[in-house]
N, C-alpha and C. Protein backbone atom coordinates (compact mmCIF):
# COMPACT_ATOMS: atom_id res chain seq x y z
N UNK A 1 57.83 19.60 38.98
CA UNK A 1 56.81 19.21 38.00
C UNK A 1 55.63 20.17 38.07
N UNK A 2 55.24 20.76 39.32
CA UNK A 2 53.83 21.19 39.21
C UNK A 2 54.32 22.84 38.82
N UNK A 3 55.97 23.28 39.07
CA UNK A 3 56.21 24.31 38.37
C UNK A 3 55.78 24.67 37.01
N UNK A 4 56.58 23.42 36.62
CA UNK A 4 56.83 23.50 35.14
C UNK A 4 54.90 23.25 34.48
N UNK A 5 54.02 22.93 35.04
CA UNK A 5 52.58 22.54 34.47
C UNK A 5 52.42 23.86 34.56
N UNK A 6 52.60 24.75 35.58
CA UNK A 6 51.78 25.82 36.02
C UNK A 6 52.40 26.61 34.84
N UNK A 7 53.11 27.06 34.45
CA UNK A 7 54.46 27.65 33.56
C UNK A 7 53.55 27.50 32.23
N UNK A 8 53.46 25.98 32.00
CA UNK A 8 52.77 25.72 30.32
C UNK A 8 51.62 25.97 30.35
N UNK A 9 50.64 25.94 31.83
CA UNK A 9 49.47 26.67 31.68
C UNK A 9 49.21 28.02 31.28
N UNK A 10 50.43 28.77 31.86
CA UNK A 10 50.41 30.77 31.48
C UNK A 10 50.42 30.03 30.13
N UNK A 11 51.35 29.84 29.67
CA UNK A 11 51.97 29.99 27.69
C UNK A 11 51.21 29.84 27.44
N UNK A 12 50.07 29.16 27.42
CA UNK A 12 48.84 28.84 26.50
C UNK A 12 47.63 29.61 26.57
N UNK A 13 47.42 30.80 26.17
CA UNK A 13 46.84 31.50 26.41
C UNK A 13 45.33 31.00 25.51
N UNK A 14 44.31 31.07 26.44
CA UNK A 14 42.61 30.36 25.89
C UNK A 14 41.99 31.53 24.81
N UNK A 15 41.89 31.26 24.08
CA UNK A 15 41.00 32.07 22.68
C UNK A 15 39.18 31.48 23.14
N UNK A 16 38.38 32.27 23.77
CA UNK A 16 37.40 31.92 24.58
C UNK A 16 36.28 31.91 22.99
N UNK A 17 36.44 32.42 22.15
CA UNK A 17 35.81 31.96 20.91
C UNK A 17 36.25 31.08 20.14
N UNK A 18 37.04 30.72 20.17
CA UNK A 18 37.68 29.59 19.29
C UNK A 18 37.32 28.27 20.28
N UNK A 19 37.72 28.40 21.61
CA UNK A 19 37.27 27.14 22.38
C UNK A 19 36.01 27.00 22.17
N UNK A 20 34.67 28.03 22.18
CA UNK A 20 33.44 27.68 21.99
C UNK A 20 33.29 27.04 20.51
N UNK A 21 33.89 27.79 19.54
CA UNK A 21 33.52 26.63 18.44
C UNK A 21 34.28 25.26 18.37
N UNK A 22 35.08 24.75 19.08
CA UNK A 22 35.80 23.51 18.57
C UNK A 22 34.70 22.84 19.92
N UNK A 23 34.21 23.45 21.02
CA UNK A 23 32.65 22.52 21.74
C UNK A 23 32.07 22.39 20.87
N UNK A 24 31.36 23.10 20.10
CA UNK A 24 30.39 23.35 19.53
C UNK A 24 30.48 22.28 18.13
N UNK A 25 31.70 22.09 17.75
CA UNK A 25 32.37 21.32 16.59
C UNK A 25 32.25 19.80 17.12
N UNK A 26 32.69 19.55 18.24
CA UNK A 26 32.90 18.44 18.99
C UNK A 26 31.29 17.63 18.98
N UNK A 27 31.01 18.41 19.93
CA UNK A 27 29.32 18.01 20.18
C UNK A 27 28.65 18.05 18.95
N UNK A 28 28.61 18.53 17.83
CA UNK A 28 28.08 18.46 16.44
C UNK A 28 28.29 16.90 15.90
N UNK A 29 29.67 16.49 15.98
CA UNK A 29 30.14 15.49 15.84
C UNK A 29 29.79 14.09 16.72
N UNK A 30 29.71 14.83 17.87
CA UNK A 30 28.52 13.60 18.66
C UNK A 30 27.84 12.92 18.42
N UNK A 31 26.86 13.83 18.63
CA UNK A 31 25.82 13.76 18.65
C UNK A 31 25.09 13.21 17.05
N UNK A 32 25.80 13.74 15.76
CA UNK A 32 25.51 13.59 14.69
C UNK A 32 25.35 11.87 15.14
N UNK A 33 26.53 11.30 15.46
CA UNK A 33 27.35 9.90 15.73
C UNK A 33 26.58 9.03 16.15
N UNK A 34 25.94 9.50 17.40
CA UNK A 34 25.21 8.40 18.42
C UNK A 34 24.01 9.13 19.07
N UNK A 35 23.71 10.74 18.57
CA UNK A 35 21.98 10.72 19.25
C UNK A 35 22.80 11.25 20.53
N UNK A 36 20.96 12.10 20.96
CA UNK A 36 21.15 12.98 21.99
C UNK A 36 21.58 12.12 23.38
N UNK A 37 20.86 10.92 23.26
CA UNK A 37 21.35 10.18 24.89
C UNK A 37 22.81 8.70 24.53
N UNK A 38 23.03 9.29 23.35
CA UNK A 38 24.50 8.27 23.37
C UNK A 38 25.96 8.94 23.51
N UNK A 39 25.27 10.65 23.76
CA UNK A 39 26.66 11.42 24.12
C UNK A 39 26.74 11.64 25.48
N UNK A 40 27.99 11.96 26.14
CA UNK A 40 28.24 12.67 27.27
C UNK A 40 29.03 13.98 27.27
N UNK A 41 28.65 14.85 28.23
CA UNK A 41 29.87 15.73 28.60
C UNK A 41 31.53 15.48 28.52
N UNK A 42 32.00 14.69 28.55
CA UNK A 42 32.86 14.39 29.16
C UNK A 42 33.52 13.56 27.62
N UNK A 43 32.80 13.17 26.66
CA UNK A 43 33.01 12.62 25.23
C UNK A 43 33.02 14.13 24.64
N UNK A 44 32.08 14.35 24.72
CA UNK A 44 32.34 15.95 24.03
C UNK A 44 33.70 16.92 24.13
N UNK A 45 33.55 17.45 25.47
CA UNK A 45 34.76 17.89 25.59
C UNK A 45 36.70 17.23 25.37
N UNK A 46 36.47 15.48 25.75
CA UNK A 46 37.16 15.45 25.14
C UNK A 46 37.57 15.39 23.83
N UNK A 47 37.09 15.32 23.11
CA UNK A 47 36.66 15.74 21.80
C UNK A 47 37.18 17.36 21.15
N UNK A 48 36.83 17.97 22.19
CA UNK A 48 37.48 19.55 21.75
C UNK A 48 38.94 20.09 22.30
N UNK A 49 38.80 18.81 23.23
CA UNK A 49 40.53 19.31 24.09
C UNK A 49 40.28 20.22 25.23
N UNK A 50 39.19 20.16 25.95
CA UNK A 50 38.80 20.95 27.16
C UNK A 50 38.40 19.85 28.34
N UNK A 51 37.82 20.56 29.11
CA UNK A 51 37.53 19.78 30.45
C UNK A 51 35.62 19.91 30.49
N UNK A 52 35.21 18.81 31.23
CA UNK A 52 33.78 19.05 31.05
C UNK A 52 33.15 20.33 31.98
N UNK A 53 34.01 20.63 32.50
CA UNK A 53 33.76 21.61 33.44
C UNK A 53 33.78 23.17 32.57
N UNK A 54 34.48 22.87 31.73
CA UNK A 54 34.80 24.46 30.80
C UNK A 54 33.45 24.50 30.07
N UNK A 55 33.01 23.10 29.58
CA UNK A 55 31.86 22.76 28.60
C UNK A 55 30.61 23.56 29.36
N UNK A 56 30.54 22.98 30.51
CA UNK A 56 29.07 23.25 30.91
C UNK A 56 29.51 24.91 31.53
N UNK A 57 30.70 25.47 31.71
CA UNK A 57 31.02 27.02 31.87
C UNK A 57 30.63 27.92 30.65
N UNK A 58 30.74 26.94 29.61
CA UNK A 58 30.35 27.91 28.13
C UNK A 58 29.27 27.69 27.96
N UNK A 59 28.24 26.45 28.42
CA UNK A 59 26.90 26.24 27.93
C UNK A 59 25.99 26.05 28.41
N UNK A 60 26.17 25.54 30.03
CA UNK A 60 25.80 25.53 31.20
C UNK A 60 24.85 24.04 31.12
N UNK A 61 24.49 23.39 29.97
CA UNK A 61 23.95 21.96 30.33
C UNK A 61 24.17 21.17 28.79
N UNK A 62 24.29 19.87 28.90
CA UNK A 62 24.31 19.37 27.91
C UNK A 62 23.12 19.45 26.77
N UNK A 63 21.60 19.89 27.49
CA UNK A 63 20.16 20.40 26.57
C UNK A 63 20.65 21.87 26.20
N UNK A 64 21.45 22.39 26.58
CA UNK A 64 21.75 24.08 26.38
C UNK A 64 22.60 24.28 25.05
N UNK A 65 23.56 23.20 25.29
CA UNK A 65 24.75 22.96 24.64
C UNK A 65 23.89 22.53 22.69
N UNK A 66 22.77 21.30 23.04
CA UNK A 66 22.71 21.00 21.77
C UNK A 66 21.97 21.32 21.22
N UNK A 67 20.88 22.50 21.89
CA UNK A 67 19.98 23.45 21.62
C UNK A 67 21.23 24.27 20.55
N UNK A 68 22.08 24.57 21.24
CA UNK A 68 22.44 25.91 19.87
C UNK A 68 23.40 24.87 18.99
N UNK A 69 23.72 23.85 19.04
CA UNK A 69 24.23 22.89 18.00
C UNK A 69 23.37 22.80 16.89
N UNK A 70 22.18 22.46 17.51
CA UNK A 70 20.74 22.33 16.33
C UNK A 70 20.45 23.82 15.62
N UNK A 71 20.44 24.65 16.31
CA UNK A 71 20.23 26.21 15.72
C UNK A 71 20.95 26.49 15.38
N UNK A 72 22.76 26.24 15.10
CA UNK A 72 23.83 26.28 14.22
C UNK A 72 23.53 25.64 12.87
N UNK A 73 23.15 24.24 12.85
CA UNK A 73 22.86 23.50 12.15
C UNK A 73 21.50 24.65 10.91
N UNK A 74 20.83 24.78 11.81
CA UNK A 74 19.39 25.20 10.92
C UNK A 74 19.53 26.41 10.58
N UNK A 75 20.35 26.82 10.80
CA UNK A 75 20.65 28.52 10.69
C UNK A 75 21.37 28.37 9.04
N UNK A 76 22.72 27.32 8.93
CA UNK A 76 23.13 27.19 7.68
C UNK A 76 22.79 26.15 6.94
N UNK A 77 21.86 26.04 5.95
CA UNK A 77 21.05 24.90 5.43
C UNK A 77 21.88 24.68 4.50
N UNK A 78 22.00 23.75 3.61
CA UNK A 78 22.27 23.35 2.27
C UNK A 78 21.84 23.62 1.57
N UNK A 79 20.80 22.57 1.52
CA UNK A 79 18.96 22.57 0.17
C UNK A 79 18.70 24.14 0.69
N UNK A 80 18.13 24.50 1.21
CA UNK A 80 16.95 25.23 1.71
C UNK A 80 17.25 26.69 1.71
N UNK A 81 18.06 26.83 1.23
CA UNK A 81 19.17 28.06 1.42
C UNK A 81 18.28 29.65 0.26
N UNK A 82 18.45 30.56 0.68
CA UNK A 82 18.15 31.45 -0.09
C UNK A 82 18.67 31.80 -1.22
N UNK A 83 19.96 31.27 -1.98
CA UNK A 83 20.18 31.13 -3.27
C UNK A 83 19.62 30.31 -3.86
N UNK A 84 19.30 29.14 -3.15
CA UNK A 84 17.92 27.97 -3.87
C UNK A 84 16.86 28.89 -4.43
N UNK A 85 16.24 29.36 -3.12
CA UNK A 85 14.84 29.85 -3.39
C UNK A 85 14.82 31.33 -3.48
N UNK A 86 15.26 31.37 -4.11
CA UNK A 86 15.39 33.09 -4.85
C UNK A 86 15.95 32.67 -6.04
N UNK A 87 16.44 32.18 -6.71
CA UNK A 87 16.81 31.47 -7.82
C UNK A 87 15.79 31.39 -8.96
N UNK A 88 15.69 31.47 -10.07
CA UNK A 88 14.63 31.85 -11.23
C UNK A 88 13.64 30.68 -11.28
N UNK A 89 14.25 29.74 -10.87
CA UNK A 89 13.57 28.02 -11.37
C UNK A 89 13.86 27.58 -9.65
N UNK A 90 13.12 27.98 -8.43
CA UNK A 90 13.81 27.11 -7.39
C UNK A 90 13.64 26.00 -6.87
N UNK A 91 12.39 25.68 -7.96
CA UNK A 91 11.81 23.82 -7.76
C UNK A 91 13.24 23.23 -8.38
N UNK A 92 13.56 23.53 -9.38
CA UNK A 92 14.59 22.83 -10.20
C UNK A 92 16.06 22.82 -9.39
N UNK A 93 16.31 23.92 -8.98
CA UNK A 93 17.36 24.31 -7.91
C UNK A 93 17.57 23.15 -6.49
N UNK A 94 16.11 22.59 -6.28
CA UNK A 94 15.99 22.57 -4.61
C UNK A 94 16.13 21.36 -5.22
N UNK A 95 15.81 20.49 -6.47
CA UNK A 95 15.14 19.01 -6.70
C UNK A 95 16.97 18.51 -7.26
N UNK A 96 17.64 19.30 -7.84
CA UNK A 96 19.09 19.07 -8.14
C UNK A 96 20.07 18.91 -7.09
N UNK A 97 20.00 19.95 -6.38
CA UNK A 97 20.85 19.87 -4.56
C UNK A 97 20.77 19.20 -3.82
N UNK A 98 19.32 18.70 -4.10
CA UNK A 98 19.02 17.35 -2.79
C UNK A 98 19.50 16.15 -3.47
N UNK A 99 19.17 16.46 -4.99
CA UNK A 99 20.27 14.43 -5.34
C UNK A 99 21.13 14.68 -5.55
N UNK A 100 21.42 15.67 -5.72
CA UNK A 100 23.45 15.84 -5.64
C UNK A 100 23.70 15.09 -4.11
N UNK A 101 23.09 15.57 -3.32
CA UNK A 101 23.42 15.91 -1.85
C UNK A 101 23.33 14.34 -1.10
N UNK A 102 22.43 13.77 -2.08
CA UNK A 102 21.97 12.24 -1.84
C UNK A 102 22.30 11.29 -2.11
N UNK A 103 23.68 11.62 -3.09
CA UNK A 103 24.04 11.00 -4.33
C UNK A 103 24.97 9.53 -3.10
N UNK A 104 25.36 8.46 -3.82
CA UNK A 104 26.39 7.36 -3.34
C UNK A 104 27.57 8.49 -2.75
N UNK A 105 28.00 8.91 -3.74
CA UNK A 105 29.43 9.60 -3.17
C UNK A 105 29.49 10.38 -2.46
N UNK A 106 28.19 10.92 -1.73
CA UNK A 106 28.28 12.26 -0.93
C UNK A 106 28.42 11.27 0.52
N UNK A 107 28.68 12.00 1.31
CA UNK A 107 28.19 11.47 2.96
C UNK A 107 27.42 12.17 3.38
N UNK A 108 26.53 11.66 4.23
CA UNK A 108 25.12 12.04 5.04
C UNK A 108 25.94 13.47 5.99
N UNK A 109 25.27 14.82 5.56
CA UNK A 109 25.34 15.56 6.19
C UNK A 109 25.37 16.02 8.12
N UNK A 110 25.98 16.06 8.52
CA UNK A 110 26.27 15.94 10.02
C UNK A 110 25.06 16.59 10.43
N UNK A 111 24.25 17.84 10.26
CA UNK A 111 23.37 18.26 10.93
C UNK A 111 22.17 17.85 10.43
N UNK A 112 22.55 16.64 9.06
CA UNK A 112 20.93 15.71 8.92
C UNK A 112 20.79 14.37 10.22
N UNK A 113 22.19 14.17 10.42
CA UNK A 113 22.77 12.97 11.73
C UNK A 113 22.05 13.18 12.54
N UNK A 114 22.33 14.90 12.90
CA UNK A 114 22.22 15.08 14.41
C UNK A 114 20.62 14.84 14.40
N UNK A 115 19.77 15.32 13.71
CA UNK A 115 18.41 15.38 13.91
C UNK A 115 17.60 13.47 14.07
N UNK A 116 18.01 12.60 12.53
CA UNK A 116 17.80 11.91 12.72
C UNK A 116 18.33 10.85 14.03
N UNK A 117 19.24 10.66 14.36
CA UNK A 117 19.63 10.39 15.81
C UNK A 117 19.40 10.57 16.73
N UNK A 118 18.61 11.53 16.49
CA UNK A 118 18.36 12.52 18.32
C UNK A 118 16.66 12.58 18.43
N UNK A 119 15.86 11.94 16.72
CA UNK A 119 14.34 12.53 17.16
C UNK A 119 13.97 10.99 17.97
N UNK A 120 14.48 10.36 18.39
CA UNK A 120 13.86 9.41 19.49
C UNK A 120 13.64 9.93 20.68
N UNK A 121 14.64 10.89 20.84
CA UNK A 121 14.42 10.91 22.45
C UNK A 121 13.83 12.42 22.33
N UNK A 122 12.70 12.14 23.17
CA UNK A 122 11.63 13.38 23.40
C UNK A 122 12.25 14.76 23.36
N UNK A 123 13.02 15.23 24.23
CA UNK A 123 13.60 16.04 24.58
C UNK A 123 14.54 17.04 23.24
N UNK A 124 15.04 16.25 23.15
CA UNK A 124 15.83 16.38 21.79
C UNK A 124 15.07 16.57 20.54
N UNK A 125 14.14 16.04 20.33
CA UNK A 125 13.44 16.20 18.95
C UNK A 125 12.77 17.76 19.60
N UNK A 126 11.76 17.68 20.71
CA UNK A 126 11.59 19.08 20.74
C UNK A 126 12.30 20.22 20.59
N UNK A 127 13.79 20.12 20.93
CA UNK A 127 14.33 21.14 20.59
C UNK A 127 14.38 21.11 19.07
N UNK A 128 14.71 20.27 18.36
CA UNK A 128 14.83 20.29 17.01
C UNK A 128 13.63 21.06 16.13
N UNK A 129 12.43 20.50 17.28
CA UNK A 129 11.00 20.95 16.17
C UNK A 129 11.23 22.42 16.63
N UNK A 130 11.33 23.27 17.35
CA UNK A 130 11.73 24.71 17.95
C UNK A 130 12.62 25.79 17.04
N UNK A 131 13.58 24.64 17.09
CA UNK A 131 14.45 25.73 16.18
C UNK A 131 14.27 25.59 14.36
N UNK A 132 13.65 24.13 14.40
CA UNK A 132 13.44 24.76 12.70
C UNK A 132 12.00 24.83 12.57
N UNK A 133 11.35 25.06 13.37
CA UNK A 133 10.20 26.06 13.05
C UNK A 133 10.53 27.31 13.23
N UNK A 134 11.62 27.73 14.44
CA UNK A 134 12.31 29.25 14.36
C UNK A 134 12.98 29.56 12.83
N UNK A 135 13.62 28.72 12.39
CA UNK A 135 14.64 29.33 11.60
C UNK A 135 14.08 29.10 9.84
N UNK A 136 14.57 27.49 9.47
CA UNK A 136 14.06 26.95 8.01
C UNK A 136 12.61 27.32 7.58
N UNK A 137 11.36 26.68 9.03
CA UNK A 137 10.32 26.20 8.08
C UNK A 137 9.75 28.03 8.07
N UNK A 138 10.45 28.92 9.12
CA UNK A 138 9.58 30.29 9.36
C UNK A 138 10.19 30.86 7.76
N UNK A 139 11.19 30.81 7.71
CA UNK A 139 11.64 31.64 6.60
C UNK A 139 11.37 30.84 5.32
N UNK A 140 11.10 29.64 4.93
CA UNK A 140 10.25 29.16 3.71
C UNK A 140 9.39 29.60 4.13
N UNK A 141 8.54 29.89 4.71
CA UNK A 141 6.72 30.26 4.82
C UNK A 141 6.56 31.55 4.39
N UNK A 142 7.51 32.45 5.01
CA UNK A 142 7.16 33.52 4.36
C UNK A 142 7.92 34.04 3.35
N UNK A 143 8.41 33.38 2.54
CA UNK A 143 8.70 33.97 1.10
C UNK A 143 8.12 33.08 0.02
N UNK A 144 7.11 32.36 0.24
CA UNK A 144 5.84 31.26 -0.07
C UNK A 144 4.89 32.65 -0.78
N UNK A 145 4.39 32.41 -1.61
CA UNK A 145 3.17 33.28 -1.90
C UNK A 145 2.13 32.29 -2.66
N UNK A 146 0.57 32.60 -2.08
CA UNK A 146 -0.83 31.69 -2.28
C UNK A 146 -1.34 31.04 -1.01
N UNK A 147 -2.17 30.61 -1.30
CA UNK A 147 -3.00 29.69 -0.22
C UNK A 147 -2.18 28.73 0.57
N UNK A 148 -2.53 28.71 2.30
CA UNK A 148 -1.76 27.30 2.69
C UNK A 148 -0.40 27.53 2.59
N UNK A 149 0.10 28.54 2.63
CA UNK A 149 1.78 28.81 2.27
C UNK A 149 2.46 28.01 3.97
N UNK A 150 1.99 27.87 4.60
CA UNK A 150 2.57 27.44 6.35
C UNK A 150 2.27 25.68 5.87
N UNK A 151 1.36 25.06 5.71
CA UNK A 151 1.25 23.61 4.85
C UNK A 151 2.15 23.12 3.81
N UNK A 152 2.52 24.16 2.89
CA UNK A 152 3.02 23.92 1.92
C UNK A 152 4.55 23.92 2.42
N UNK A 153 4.97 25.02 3.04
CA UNK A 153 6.48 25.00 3.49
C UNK A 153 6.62 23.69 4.28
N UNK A 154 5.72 23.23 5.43
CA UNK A 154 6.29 22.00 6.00
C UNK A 154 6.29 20.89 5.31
N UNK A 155 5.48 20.81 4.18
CA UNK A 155 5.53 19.60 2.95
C UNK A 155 6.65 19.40 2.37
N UNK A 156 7.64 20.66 1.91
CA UNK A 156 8.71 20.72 1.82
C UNK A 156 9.71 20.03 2.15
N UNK A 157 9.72 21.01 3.71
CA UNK A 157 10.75 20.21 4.59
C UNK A 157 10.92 18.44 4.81
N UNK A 158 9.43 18.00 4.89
CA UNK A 158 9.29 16.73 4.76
C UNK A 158 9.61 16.43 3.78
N UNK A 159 9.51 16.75 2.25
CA UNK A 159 9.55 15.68 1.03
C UNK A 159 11.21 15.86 1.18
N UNK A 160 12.30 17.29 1.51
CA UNK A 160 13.77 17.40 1.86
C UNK A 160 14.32 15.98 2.50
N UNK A 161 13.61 16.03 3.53
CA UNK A 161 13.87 14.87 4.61
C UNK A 161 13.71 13.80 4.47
N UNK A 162 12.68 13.09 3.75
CA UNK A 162 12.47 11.65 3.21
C UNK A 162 13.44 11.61 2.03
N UNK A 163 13.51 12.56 1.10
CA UNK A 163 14.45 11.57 0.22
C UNK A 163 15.52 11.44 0.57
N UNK A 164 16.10 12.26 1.71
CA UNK A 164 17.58 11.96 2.19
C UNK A 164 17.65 10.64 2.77
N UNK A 165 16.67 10.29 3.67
CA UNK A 165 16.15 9.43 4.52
C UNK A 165 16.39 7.81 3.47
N UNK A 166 15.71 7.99 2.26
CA UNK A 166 14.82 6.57 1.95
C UNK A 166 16.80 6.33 0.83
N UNK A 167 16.56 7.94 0.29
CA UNK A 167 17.86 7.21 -0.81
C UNK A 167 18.90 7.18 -0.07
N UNK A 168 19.58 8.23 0.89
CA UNK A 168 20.76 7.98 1.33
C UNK A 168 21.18 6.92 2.56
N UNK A 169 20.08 7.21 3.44
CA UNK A 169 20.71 6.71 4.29
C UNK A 169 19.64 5.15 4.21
N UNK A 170 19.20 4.52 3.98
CA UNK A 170 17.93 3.77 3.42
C UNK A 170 19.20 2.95 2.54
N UNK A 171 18.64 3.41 1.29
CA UNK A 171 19.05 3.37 0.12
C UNK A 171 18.19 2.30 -0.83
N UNK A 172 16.54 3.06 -0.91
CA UNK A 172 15.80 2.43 -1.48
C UNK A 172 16.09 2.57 -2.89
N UNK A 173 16.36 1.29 -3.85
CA UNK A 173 17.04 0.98 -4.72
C UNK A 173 16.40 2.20 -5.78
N UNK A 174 14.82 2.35 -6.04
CA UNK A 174 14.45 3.20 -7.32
C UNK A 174 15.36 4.53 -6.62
N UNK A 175 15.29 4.89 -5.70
CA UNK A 175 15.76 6.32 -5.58
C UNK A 175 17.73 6.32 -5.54
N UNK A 176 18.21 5.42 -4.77
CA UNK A 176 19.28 5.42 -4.71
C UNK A 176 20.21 5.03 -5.96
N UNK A 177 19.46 4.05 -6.84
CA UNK A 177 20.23 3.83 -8.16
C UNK A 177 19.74 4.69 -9.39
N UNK A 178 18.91 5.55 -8.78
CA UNK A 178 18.19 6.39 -10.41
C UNK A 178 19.28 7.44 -10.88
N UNK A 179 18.48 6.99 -12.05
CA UNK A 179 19.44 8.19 -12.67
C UNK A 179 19.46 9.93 -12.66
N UNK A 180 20.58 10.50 -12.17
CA UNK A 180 19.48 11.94 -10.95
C UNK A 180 19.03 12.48 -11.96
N UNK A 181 19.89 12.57 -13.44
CA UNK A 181 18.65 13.84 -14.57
C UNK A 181 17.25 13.05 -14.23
N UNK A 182 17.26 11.73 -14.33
CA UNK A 182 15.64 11.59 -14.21
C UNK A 182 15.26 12.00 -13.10
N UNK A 183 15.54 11.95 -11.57
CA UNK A 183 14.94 11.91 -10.33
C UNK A 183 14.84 13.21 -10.14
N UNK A 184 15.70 14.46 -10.61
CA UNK A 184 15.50 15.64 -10.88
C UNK A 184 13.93 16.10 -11.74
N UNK A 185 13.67 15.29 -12.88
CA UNK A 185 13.00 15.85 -13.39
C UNK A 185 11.55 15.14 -13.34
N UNK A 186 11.53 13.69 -12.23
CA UNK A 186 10.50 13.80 -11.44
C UNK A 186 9.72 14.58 -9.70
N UNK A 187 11.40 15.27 -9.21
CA UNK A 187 11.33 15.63 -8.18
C UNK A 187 10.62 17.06 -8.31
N UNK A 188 11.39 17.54 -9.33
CA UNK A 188 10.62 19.30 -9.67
C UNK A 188 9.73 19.73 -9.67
N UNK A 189 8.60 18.96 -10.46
CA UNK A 189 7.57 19.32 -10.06
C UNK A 189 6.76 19.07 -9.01
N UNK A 190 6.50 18.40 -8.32
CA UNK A 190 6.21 18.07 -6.66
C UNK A 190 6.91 19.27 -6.42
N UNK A 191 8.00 19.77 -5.92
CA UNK A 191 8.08 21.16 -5.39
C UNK A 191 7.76 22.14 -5.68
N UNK A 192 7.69 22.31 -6.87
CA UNK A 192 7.58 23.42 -7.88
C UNK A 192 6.13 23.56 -7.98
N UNK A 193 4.95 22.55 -7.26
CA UNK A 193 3.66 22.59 -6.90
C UNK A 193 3.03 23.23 -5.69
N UNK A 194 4.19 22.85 -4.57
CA UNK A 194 4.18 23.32 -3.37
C UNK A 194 4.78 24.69 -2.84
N UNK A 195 6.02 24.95 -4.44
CA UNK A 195 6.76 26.46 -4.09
C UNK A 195 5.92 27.69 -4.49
N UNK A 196 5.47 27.07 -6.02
CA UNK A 196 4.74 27.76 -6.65
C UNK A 196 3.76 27.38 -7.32
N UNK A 197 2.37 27.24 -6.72
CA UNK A 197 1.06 26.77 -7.40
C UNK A 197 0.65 27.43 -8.30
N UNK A 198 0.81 28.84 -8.43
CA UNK A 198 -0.15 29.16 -9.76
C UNK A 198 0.84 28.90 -11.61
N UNK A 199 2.28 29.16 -10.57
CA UNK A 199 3.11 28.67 -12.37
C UNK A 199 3.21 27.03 -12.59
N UNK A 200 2.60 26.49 -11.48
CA UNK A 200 2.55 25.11 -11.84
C UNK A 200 0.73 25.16 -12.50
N UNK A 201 0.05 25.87 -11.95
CA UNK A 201 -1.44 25.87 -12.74
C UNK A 201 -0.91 26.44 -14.08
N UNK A 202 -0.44 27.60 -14.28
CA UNK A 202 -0.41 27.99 -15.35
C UNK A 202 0.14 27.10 -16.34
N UNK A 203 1.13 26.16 -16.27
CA UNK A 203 2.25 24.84 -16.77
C UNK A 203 1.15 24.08 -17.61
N UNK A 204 0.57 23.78 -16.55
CA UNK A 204 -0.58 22.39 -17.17
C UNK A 204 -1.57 23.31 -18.19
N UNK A 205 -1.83 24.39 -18.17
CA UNK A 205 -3.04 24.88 -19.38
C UNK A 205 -2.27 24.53 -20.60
C-alpha cells in the first residue's frame, strides 16, 4: 500500500501556479461565505485539494493569505473599472453597471462578500481599507479632475457600496423593486456630480 501511494504521488506532478490559484479561489470563496474569523486553514485548503501545510508554504499566514485575496479582488473591479470611467458618459456607465449588478437576478459578487463579512473584525477591514485605498480609490482620484478630487472619489466608492448594500443584499423595497431605467436616471447624476462637477455645472445653466 504505501508503495503504491508513493507511486501515485510521483504521477501527479504539482503545477505550483495553478495550486496557488485554486488557494487563492478556495479562500475567496471562504471567506466571501463566513468572514475573516469564520474561516480556517484547514477549510480553505480543503477546499482547494491541498494540505494546510502547503497553504501557509504558499502564503505563510492566514492575514497573508487574505491580504492578497482582497488585492485580487480590488485589482479586478466590475463598476469601477476603466472602461466605465474612460467611457464618454461615465456617470451613466457607472449608474447602469451597478443596477445591472444589483439587479434580483444577479448574485452578490464574491469580492463584495468578502469585504462585507470581514469589515467586523478589525484586522480584516484594515487590510481591506489598505488595499483599496492602494488600488480602486488611488486610481479614481487621480483620473478625477477639479476641487476635492480625493473626497469626491471616496463618495463614490461609498454611494458603489450602499446601493449594493441597501438593494441587493438589504433589499430596500424603493431600490430593489425600481424600475432600473428610472434608478439609472436618478443615480447619474449624483455621480456625474462627483465624477464631473463642472459638466454637471455647466448641465444646470
Amino acid at each position: 500500500m504505501s508503495k503504491s501511494r508513493r507511486t501515485s504521488t510521483k504521477s501527479r506532478p504539482r503545477n505550483a501556479a495553478a495550486t496557488r490559484d485554486a488557494i487563492l479561489l478556495s479562500a475567496l470563496r471562504a471567506f466571501a461565505d463566513r468572514g475573516y474569523d469564520g474561516v480556517g486553514l484547514r477549510e480553505i485548503a480543503q477546499g482547494a485539494g491541498v494540505t494546510a501545510m502547503l497553504v501557509n508554504h504558499y502564503f505563510g499566514s492566514k492575514e497573508q493569505l487574505f491580504s492578497e485575496v482582497v488585492a485580487h479582488a480590488v485589482a479586478t473591479p466590475i463598476i469601477l473599472n476603466q472602461e466605465n470611467i474612460a467611457s464618454g458618459k461615465p456617470a451613466e456607465a457607472l449608474a447602469t453597471a451597478l443596477v445591472k449588478m444589483t439587479s434580483a437576478e444577479e448574485k452578490p459578487q464574491d469580492g463584495f462578500l468578502l469585504f462585507l463579512h470581514s469589515a467586523s473584525t478589525r484586522r480584516a477591514a484594515e487590510i481591506t481599507r489598505e488595499q483599496i485605498e492602494k488600488h480602486q480609490y488611488r486610481w479614481l482620484a487621480s483620473v478625477m479632475r477639479g476641487p476635492h478630487s480625493a473626497e469626491r472619489a471616496g463618495l463614490v466608492l461609498a454611494i458603489v457600496a450602499g446601493v449594493q448594500i441597501m438593494r441587493q443584499m438589504i433589499g430596500v423595497s424603493p431600490l430593489a423593486k425600481a424600475d432600473p431605467k428610472a434608478l439609472v436616471k436618478v443615480l447619474a447624476p449624483i455621480l456625474r456630480q462627483l465624477i464631473s462637477p463642472t459638466e454637471s455645472a455647466a448641465r444646470r445653466r
